[in-house]
Structure formats: C-alpha cells, structure tokens
Protein backbone atom coordinates (compact mmCIF):
# COMPACT_ATOMS: atom_id res chain seq x y z
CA UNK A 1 111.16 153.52 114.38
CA UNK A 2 114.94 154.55 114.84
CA UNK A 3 117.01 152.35 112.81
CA UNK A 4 119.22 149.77 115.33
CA UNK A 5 121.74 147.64 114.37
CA UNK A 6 121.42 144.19 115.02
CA UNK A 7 123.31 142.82 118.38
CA UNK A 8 123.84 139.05 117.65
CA UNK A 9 127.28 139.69 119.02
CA UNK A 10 129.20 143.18 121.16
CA UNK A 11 131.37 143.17 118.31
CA UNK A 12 130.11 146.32 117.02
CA UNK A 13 129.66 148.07 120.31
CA UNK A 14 133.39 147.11 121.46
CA UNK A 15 134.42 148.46 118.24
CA UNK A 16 132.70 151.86 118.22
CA UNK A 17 132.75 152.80 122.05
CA UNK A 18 132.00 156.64 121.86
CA UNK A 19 134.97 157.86 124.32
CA UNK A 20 135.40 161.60 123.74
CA UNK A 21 137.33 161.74 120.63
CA UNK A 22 141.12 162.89 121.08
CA UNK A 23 141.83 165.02 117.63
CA UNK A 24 145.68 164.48 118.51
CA UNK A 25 145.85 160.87 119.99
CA UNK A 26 149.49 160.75 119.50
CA UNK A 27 151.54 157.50 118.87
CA UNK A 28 152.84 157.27 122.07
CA UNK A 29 149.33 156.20 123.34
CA UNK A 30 148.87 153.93 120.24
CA UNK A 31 151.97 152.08 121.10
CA UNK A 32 150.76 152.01 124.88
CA UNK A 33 147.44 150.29 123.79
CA UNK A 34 149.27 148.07 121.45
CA UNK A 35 151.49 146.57 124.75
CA UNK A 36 148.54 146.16 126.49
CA UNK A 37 146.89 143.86 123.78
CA UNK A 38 150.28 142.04 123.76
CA UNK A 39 149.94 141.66 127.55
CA UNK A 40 145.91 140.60 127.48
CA UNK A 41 146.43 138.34 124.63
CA UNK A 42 149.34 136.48 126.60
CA UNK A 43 147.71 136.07 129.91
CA UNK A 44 144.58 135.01 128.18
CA UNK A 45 146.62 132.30 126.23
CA UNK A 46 148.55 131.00 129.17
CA UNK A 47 145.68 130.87 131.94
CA UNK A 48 142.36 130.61 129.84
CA UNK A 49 140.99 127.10 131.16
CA UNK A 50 140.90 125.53 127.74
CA UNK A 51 144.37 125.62 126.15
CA UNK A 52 143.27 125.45 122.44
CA UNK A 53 140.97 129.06 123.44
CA UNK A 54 138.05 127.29 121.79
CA UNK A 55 139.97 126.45 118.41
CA UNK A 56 140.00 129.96 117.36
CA UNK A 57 143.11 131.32 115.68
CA UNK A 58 144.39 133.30 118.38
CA UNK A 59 147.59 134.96 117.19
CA UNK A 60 145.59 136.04 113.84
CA UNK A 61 142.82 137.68 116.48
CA UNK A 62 145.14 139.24 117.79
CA UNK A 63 146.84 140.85 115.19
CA UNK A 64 143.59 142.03 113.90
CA UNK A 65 143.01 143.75 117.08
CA UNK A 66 146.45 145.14 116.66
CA UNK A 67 145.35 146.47 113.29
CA UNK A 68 142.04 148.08 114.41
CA UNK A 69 144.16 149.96 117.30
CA UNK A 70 146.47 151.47 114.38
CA UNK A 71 143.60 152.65 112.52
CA UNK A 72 142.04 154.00 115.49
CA UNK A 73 141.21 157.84 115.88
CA UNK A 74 140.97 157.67 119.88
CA UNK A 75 141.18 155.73 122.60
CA UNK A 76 137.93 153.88 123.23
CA UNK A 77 138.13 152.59 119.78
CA UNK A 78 141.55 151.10 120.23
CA UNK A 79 139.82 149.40 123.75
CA UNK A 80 136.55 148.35 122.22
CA UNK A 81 139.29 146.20 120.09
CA UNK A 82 140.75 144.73 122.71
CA UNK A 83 137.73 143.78 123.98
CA UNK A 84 136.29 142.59 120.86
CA UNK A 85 139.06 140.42 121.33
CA UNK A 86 138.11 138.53 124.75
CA UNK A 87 134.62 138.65 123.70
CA UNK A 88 135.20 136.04 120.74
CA UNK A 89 135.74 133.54 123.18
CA UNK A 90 131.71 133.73 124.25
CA UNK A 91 132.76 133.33 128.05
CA UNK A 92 131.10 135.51 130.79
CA UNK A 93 133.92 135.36 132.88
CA UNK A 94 136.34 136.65 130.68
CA UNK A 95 136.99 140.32 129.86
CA UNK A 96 139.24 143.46 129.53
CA UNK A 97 139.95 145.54 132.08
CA UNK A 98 141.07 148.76 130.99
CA UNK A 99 142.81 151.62 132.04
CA UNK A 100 141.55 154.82 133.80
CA UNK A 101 137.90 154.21 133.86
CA UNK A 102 137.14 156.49 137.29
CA UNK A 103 133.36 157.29 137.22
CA UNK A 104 130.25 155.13 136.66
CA UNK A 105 127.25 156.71 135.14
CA UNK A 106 123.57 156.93 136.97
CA UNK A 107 120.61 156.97 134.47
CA UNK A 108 118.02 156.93 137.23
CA UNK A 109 116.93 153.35 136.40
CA UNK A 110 117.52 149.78 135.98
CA UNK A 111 116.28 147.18 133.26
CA UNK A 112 117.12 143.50 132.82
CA UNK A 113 115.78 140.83 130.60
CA UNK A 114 112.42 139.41 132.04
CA UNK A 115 112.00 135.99 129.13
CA UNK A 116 113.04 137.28 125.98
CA UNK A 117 112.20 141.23 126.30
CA UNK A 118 114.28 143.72 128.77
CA UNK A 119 111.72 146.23 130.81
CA UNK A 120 112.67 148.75 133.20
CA UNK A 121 111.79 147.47 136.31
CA UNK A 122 113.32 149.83 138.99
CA UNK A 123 112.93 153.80 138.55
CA UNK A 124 114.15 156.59 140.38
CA UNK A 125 111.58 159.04 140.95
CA UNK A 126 112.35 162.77 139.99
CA UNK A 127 115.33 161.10 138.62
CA UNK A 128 116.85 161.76 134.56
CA UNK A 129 115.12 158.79 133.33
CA UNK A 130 112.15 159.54 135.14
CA UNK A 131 111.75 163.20 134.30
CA UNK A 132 112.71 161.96 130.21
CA UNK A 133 109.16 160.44 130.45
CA UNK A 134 110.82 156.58 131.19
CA UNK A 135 108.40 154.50 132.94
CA UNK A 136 108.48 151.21 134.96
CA UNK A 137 107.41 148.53 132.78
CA UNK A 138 108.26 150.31 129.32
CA UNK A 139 109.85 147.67 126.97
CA UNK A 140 113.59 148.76 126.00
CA UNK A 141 113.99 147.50 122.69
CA UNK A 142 117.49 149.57 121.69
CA UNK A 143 120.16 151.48 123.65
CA UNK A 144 122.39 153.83 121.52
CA UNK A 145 121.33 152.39 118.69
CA UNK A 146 122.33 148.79 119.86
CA UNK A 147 119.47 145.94 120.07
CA UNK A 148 118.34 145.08 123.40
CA UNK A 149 118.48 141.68 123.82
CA UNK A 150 118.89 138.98 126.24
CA UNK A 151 121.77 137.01 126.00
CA UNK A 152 123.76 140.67 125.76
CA UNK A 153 121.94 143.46 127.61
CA UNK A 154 124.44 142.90 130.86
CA UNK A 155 127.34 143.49 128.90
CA UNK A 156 125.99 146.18 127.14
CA UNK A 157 124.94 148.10 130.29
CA UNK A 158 128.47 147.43 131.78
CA UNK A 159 130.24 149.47 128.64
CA UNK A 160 127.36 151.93 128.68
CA UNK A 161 127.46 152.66 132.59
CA UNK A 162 131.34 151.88 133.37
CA UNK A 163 133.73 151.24 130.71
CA UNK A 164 131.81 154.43 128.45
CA UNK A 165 130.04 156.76 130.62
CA UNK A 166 128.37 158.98 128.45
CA UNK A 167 126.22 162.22 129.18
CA UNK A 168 123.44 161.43 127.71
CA UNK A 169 121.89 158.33 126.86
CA UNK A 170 119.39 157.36 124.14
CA UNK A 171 116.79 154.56 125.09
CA UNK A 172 114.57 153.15 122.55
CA UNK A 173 111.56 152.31 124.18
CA UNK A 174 108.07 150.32 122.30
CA UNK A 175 105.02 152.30 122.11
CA UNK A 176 102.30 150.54 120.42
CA UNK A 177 103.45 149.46 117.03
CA UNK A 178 105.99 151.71 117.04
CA UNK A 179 109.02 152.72 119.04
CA UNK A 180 110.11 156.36 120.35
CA UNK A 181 113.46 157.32 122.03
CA UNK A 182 114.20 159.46 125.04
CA UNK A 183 117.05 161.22 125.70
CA UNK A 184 118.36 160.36 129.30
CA UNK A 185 120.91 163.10 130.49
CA UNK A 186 123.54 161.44 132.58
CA UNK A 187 125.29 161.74 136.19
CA UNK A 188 128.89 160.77 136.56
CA UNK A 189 129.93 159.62 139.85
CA UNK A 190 133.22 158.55 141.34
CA UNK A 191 133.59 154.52 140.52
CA UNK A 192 133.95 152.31 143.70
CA UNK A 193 137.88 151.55 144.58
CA UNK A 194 137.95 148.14 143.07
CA UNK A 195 136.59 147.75 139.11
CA UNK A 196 134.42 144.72 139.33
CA UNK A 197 134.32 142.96 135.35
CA UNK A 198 131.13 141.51 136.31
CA UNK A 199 128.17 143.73 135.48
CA UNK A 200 126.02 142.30 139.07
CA UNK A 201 129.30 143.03 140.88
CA UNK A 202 129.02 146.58 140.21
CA UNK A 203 125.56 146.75 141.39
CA UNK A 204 126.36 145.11 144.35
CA UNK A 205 129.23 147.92 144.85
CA UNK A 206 126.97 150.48 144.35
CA UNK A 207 124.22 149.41 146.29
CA UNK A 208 127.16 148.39 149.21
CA UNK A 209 124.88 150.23 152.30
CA UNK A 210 122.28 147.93 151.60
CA UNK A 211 123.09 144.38 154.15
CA UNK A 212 123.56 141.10 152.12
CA UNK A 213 119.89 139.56 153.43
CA UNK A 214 117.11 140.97 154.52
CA UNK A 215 113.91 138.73 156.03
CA UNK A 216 110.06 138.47 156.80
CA UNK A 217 107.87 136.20 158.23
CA UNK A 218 104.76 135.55 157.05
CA UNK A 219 101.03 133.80 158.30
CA UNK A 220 101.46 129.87 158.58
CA UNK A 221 105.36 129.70 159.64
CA UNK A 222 106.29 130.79 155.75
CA UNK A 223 109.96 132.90 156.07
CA UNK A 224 110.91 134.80 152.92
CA UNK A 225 114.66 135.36 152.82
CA UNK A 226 116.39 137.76 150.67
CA UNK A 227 119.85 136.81 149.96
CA UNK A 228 121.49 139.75 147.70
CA UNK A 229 125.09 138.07 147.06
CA UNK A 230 127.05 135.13 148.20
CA UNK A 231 130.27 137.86 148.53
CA UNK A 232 129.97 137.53 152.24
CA UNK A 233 132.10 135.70 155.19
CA UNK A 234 130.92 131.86 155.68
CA UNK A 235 130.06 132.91 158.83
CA UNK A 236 127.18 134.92 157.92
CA UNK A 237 125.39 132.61 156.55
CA UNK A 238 124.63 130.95 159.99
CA UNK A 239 123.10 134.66 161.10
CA UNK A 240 120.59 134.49 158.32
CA UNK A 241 119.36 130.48 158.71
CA UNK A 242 119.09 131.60 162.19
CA UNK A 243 115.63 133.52 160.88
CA UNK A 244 114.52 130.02 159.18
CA UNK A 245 115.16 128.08 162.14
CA UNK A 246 111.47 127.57 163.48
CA UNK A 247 110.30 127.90 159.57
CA UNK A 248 107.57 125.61 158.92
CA UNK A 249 108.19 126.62 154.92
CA UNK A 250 110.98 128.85 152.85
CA UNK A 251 111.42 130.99 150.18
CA UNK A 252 114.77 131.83 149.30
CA UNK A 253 114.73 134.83 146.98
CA UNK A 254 117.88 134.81 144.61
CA UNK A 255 116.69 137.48 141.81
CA UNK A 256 119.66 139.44 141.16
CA UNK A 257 122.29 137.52 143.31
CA UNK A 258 125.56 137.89 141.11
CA UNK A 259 127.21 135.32 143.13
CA UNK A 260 130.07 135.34 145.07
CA UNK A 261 132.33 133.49 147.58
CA UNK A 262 132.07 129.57 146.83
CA UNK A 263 132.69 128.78 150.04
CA UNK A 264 129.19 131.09 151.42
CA UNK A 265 127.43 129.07 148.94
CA UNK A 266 128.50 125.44 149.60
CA UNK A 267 128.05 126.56 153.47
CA UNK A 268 124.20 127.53 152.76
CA UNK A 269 123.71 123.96 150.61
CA UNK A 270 125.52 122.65 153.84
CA UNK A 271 122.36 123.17 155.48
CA UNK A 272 119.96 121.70 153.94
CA UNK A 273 121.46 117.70 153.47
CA UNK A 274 122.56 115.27 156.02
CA UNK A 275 125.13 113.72 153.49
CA UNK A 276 128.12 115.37 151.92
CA UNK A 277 128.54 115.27 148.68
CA UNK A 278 130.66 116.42 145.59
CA UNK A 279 128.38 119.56 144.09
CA UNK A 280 130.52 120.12 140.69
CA UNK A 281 134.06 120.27 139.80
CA UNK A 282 136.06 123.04 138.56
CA UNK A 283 137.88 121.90 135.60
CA UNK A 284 140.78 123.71 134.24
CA UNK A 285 144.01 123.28 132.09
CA UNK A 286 145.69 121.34 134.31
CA UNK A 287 143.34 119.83 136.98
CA UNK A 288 140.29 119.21 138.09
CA UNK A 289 139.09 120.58 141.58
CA UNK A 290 135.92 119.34 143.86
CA UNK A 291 133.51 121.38 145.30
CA UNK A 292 132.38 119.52 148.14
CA UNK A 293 129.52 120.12 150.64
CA UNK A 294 129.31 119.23 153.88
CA UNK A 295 126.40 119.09 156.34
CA UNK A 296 126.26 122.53 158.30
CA UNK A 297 123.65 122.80 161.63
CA UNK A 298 121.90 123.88 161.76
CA UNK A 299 119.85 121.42 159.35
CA UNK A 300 116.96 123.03 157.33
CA UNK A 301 114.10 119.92 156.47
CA UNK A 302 111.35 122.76 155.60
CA UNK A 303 109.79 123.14 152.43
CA UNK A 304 111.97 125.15 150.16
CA UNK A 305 110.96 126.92 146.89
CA UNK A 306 113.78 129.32 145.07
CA UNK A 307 113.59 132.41 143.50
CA UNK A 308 115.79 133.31 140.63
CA UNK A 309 115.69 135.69 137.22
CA UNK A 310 117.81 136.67 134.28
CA UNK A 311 120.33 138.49 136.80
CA UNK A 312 121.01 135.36 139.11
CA UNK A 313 124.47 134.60 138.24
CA UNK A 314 127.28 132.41 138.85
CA UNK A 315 127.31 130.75 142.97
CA UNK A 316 123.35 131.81 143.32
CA UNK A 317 123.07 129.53 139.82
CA UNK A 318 125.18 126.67 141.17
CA UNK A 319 123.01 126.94 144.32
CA UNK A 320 119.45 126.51 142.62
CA UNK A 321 120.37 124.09 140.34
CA UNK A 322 121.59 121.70 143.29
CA UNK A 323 118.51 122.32 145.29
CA UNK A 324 116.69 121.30 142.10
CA UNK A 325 118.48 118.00 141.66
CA UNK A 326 118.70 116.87 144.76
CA UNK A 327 115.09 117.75 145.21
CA UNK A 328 115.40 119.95 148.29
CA UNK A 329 113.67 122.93 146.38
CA UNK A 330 111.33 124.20 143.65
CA UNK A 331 112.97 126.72 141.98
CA UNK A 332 110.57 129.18 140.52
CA UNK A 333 111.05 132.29 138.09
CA UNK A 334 113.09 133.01 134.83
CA UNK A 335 115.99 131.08 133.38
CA UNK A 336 119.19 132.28 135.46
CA UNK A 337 122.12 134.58 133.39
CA UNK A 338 124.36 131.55 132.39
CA UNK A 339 127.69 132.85 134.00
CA UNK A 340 129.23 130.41 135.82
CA UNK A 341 133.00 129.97 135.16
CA UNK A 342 135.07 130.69 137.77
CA UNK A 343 138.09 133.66 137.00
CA UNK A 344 141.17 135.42 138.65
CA UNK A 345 141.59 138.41 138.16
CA UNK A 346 145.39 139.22 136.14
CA UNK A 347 146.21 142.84 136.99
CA UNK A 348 149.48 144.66 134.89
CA UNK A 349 151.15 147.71 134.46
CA UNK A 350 153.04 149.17 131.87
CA UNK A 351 155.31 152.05 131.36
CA UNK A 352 158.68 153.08 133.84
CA UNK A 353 157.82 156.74 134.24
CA UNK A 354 153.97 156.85 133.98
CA UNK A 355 152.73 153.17 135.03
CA UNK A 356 149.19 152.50 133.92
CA UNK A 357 147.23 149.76 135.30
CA UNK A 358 144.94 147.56 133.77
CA UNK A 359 143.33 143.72 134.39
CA UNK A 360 142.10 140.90 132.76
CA UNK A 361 139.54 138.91 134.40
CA UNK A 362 139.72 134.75 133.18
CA UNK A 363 137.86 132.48 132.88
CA UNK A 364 140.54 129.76 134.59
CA UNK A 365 138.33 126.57 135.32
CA UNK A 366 134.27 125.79 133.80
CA UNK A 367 132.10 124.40 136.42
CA UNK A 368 130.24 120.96 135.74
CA UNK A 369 127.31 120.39 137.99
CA UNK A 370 127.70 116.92 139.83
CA UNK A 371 125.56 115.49 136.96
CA UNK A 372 128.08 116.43 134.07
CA UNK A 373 126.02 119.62 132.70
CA UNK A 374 127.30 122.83 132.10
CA UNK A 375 125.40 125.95 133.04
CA UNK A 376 127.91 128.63 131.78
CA UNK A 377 125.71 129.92 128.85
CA UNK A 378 122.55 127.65 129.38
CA UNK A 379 121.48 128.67 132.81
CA UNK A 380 118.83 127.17 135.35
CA UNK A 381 115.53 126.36 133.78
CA UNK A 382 113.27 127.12 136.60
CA UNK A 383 110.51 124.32 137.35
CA UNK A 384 108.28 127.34 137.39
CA UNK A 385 108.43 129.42 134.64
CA UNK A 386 107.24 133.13 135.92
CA UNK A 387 107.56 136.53 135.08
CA UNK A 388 106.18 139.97 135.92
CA UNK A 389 104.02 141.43 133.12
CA UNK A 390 104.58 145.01 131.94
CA UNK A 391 101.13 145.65 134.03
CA UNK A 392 102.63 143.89 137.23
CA UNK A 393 106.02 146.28 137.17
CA UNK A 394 104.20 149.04 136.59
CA UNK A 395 101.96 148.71 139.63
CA UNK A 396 105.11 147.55 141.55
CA UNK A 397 103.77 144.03 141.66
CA UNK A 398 105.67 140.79 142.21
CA UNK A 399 103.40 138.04 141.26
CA UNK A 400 106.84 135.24 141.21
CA UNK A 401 106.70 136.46 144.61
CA UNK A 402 102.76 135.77 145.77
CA UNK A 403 103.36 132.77 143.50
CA UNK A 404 106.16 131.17 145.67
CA UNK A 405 104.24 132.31 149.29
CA UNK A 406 101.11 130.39 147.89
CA UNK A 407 103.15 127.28 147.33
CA UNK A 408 104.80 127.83 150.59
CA UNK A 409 101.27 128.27 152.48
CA UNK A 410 100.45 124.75 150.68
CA UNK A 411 102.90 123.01 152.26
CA UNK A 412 102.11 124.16 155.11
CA UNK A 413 99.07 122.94 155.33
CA UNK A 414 99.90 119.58 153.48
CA UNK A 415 102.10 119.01 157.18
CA UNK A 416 100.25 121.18 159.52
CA UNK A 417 96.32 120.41 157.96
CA UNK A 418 95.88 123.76 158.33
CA UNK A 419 94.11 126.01 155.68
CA UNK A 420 96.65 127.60 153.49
C-alpha cells in the first residue's frame, strides 16, 4: 500500500503544491508574493464576518506565512502559504485567489464523498482515467499521496484540477485488502473567464452547455425535477414549477447543486407556503440581515421529497433544510457539504508596470437557519439516509433515486387510492 500522509487538515497540501519548480525564482517575485499576503491578510482582517478571526493570532499567522514564502524555492510553495493561511480559519467560503492560474485540468472522471468513503462515480469512456484502468465505483482512498477524505476531498480536487494542474495524476484506489495506484495522464484546458473559489462553481462552469433543470414525468402524476444550481435569474424558477404544476407528487433532485443566487432560492421556497416568513439571517460584523420568503404562485401543496448528497452546497442546503422544518418535504440522501456562509469576492492588483491580479473570496456574514442552527460545517442530515453502493455506481444505478419515486408513488396513492 503506497504510503499517504494523513489529511486531518490542507495544511500540507497548501504547503507543498507541486507548481513546476523555477531554479531562478528571483526576489522580485518573492517580494511580489510577500505584498500579496500583506493585501489577503488585510482584507481578510477588515471584512471576515467575525472580527476576532476565530481568536487565532492573526498577525503571528501571518508572519509565518511571510516566513514560509522567504524560504520558498518557487512559486506554488510561496501560494500554498498563503493559502495555508485562509484555510486556518476552517470556513468554506473563504479562500485565496491567486494569480495566473489559466487552465483547468480534465482527468476523465469525477469522485465525491458518498458517507464516509469518496468513489468515482462519473467516468469518461476512452477517456485518461478510463484507459489507466479507473473504474466507476472504485474507492479513492489517496490522491498524490494525500488522504481522501470527506470533510476535504472538494478542496483537494480544486488545488489538484485548478489552482495545480498537473500532467499526470496519481490515484490511489482499494483493491481488496490492499490498495494500487494508477497513473492518470492529464489534459490542460483553457480555464473559464471568471475563477470561481468554490470547487461546485467550477463544475457548474465547465459543464455551462448543460440548462440549469432538466424534468420527467413519471406513472401516477410523480414529476422528478433536476435543479443543477440556484445561479440562475428569479425568473426562471417560475419556467421550471411550471412542469410541477398538475404534479400529484415531487421529487426535487438537489445532488450536486453548489448553490447560487439567494434570491432563486427564497423564490422556489416562495412556492411552496402560503405565509411569509423569515428563513435565516445573515449575520456579520456589523449587522444582521433577513432572508425573508414570500409566497410565490404559483403554490405547490404536492407531496415533496428532496434529494441531496455530499456536493449539495450552500442555497440548495438552506433550501432542504427549510423544507425539512417546516415539514413541506422529506429530504432523502447523504448529509449535504456544510458550506453555507455567504462571501464577496475582494479582487486586487499589484505592481505599476506589470499589474497582477488576484482575489480573495470572504466569508462576510454566517447564515443561521430560522431556528438558530448553523449548517456551515454540519450540513443537512437527511431524514433518509441513502447512498449508492460501489455495485449500484458501477451498474450506473441510482437506488436514492427509485427510493424517492417509491415514496412519491405512495403518496399518491395515500390521496388518489390508487395502487402505487
């Protein structure tokens, strides 16, 4: 078994990024990366939404950081210490945004967490995983010599696939009692315009051809919709209830919905309640801010059971969790990804000659849910706990799926006394 380290934290990884190693990184670029850890560290002090940053020592951080980008021998070492920086603040909203990161890298598949083990659950065929002898279903257990794990495998993929393209890529993969690892060779692409911090995001900027929902209606008047991201005019979420509107049952599939635009989310909620009422607040330094909702037609009274996973993030979390406690939903599936904060994005520039750009995405308010909890770093425990097996994603199965129709069906038939 190869040897991994142990990933309690990105520390490590944000310290030992593998950017090609410049033999003459000259000072000039040291003392370029040192302004822009002046310029991170103050805009995370001044906006961060708690103004002690968590009691940590913040001006000793930071000169540590400062020291690891002196000792440096390139440039992704000096920002994996940047990073390492934001990260010690544990907040999924808040990250580094460096400089010059142009192309993304395609491995030919996709993993996430499914409970407490990651499996590859999408695979390109003829692709460079695929042809490395990478399977759907295989367990990933390390990723250049990292630990796959749960509460870090996001991040991990972000550095691997944007902020360190690499050419090739080593996956650890189980195989029996044992473990083996495949070389993936690597395609680098152009990166989309904008650099999205948010791991989802850049899925959802890559997969941009694809629209936001899809539907399909099944026997019984049971309507699955698909809703992909919440970063979508208000408006469109009237186009898409449009397909529930004679929906004697619904399931709303959020697996892999990053999120998005508050204001698409509260409109959806809007839809389902006759009332309005205050969803969370968004509590920052200096205020706190309401997120209302407000009855939308058209009104949705059907049956409504929710679909989310370890990917659901952030507005399609806030949604679920609502439906679940105002009892307008059975939310089945895996705990949600625990990012919830809500950020602005702090773009600079340094240098009067050769300006480079970089960003800092904040964490500026936490969301409480209308009942005082917190679900940045807890997630939404489903009322349903299911999961694919290794089996199930193999055979290109989704039993959460047949799961949530067969509880749809029942309803129907508890109102209709037909036959499910």
């Amino acid at each position: 078994m190869a040897k991994r380290h142990q990933l309690s934290v990105l520390l490590a990884l944000f310290l030992s990024l593998g950017y090609p190693t410049d033999a003459g990184t000259s000072n000039v670029e040291r003392g370029r990366m040192e302004d822009i850890l002046a310029l991170v560290s103050k805009d995370v002090q001044k906006n961060f939404y708690d103004p002690t940053l968590k009691g940590l020592d913040w001006t000793a951080l930071t000169e540590q950081a400062r020291q690891r980008i002196r000792s440096a021998d390139h440039v992704g070492a000096m920002i994996g210490a940047i990073s390492a920086l934001l990260y010690q603040l544990h907040d999924s909203h808040t990250v580094f945004i460096p400089p010059g990161r142009t192309v993304h890298a395609i491995y030919g598949f996709k993993a996430k967490p499914f409970a407490d083990e990651v499996f590859v659950y999408e695979l390109e065929k003829s692709g460079p995983a695929a042809q490395a002898g990478l399977q759907l279903g295989d367990r990933i257990i390390g990723v250049d010599n990292m630990n796959a794990a749960r509460p870090t495998f996001f991040d991990m993929m972000r550095y691997l696939s944007v902020l360190d393209p690499r050419m090739e890529l080593d996956v650890e993969i189980a195989d029996g009692a044992s473990s083996r690892v495949l070389k993936i060779p690597t395609t680098l692409e152009p990166h989309p315009k904008m650099l999205f911090p948010d791991y989802n995001e850049i899925m959802r900027a890559i997969d941009s051809e694809r629209h936001f929902y899809s539907s399909k209606d099944y026997e019984n008047g049971v309507v699955y919709l698909k809703l992909r991201t919440f970063l979508v005019p208000t408006a469109e979420m009237g186009a898409m209830t449009n397909k529930a509107r004679n929906a004697k049952a619904i399931v709303l599939d959020l697996r892999g919905n990053g999120g998005g635009a508050v204001d698409a989310m509260t409109n959806l909620l809007g839809r389902f309640t006759r009332e309005p009422f205050e969803m969370a607040k968004a509590v920052s330094r200096d205020k706190s801010e309401t997120i209302h909702v407000k009855p939308v037609s058209l009104l949705i009274s059907s049956p409504v059971f929710v679909l989310i996973d370890s990917a659901s993030a952030s507005g399609s979390e806030m949604f679920a969790r609502s439906m679940q406690l105002h009892k307008k939903a059975v939310v089945i599936g895996d705990k949600s990804s625990g990012r919830v904060n809500r950020a602005r994005v702090f773009w600079e520039e340094i240098g009067a000659y050769d300006r480079v750009a970089f960003g800092t995405e904040i964490a500026v308010s936490r969301v409480l849910m209308e009942n005082g909890e917190e679900l940045e770093n807890r997630g939404v425990t489903p009322d349903e706990f299911c999961v694919p097996t290794p089996a199930d994603l193999r055979a290109e199965k989704d039993p959460c799926l047949e799961r949530a129709l067969t509880l749809a069906r029942s309803a129907t038939a508890a109102t209709t006394g037909l036959s499910p």
